[in-house]
C-alpha atoms as a PDB file:
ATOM      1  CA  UNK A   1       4.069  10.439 -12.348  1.00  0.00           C
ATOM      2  CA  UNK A   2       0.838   9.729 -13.962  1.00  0.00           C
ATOM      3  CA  UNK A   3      -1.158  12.089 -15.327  1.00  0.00           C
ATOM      4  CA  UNK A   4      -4.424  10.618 -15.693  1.00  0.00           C
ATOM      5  CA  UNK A   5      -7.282  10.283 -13.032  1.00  0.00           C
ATOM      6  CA  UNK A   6      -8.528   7.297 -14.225  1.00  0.00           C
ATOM      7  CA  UNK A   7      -7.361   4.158 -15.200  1.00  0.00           C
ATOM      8  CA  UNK A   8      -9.429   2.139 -17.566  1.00  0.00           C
ATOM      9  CA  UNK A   9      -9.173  -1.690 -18.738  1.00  0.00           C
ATOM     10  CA  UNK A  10     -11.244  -3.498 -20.884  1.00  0.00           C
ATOM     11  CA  UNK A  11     -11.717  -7.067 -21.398  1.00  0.00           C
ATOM     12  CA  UNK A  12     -13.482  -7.125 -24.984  1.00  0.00           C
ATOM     13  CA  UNK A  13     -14.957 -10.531 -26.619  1.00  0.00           C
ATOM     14  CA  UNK A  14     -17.368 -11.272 -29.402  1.00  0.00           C
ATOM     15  CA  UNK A  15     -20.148 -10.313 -27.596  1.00  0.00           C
ATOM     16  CA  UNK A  16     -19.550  -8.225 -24.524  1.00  0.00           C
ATOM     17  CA  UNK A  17     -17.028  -5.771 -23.161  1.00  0.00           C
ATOM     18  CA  UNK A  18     -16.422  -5.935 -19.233  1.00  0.00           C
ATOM     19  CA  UNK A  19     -14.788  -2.448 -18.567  1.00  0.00           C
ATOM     20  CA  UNK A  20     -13.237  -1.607 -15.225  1.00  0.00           C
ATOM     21  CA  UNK A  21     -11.725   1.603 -14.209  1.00  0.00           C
ATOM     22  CA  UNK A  22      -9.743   2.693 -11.118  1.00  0.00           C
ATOM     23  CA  UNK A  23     -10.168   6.518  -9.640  1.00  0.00           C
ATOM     24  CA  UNK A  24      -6.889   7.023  -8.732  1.00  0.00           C
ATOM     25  CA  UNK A  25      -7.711  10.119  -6.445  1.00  0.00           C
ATOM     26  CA  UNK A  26     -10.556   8.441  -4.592  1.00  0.00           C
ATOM     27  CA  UNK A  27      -9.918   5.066  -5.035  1.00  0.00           C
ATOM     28  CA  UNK A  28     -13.434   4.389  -6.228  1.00  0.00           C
ATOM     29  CA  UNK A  29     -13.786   1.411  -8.727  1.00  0.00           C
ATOM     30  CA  UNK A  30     -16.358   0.777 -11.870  1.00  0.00           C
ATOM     31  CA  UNK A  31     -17.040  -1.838 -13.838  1.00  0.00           C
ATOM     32  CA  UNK A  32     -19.659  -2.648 -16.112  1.00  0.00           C
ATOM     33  CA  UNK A  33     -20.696  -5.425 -19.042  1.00  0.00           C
ATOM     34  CA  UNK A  34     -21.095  -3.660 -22.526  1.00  0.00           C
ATOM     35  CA  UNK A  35     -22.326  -4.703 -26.034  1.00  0.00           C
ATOM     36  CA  UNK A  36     -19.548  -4.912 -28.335  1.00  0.00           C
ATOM     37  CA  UNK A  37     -19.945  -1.470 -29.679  1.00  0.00           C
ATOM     38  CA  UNK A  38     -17.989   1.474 -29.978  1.00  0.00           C
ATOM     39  CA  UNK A  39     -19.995   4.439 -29.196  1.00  0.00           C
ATOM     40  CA  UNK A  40     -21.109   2.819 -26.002  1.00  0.00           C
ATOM     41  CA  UNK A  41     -17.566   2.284 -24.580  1.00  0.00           C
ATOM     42  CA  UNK A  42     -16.471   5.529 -25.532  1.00  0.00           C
ATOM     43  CA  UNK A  43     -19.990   6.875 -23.727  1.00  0.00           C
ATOM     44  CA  UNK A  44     -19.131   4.995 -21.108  1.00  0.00           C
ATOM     45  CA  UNK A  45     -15.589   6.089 -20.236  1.00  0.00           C
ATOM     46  CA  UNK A  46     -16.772   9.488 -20.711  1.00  0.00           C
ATOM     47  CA  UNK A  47     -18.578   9.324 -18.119  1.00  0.00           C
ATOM     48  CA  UNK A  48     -16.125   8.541 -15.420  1.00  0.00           C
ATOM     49  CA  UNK A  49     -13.631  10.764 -13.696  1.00  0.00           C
ATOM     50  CA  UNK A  50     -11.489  12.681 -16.400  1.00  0.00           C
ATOM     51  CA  UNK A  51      -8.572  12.842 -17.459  1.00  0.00           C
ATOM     52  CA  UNK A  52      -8.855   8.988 -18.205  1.00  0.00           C
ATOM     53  CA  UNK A  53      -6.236   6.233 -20.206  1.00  0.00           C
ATOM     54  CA  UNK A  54      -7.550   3.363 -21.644  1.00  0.00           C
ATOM     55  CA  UNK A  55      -6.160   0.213 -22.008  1.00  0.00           C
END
C-alpha cells in the first residue's frame, strides 16, 4: 500500500516543465506548464494535497 496522497509526474525540457499530479483520495487531477526552475516546482507541489511522491 501506498503511502502518499499524491502522485506527481513531471515532464521537464529545456524550457518548460508540464507537471501533473493525481489525488489519490479524491481522484482530482492537476497539471500545469512551469519555467524550468527549481523553486517553482517545488512551490508548486507544495501546494497540492500532502503527503506527495514525485517522479
Amino acid at each position: 500500500m501506498f503511502s502518499e496522497r499524491t502522485s506527481v509526474g513531471l515532464d521537464v525540457h529545456a524550457r518548460s516543465t508540464t507537471a501533473w499530479a493525481l489525488d489519490s483520495t479524491t481522484g482530482e487531477i492537476f497539471t500545469d506548464r512551469l519555467v524550468v526552475n527549481t523553486a517553482d516546482v517545488v512551490a508548486w507541489v507544495r501546494r497540492l494535497p500532502q503527503p506527495a511522491a514525485v517522479a
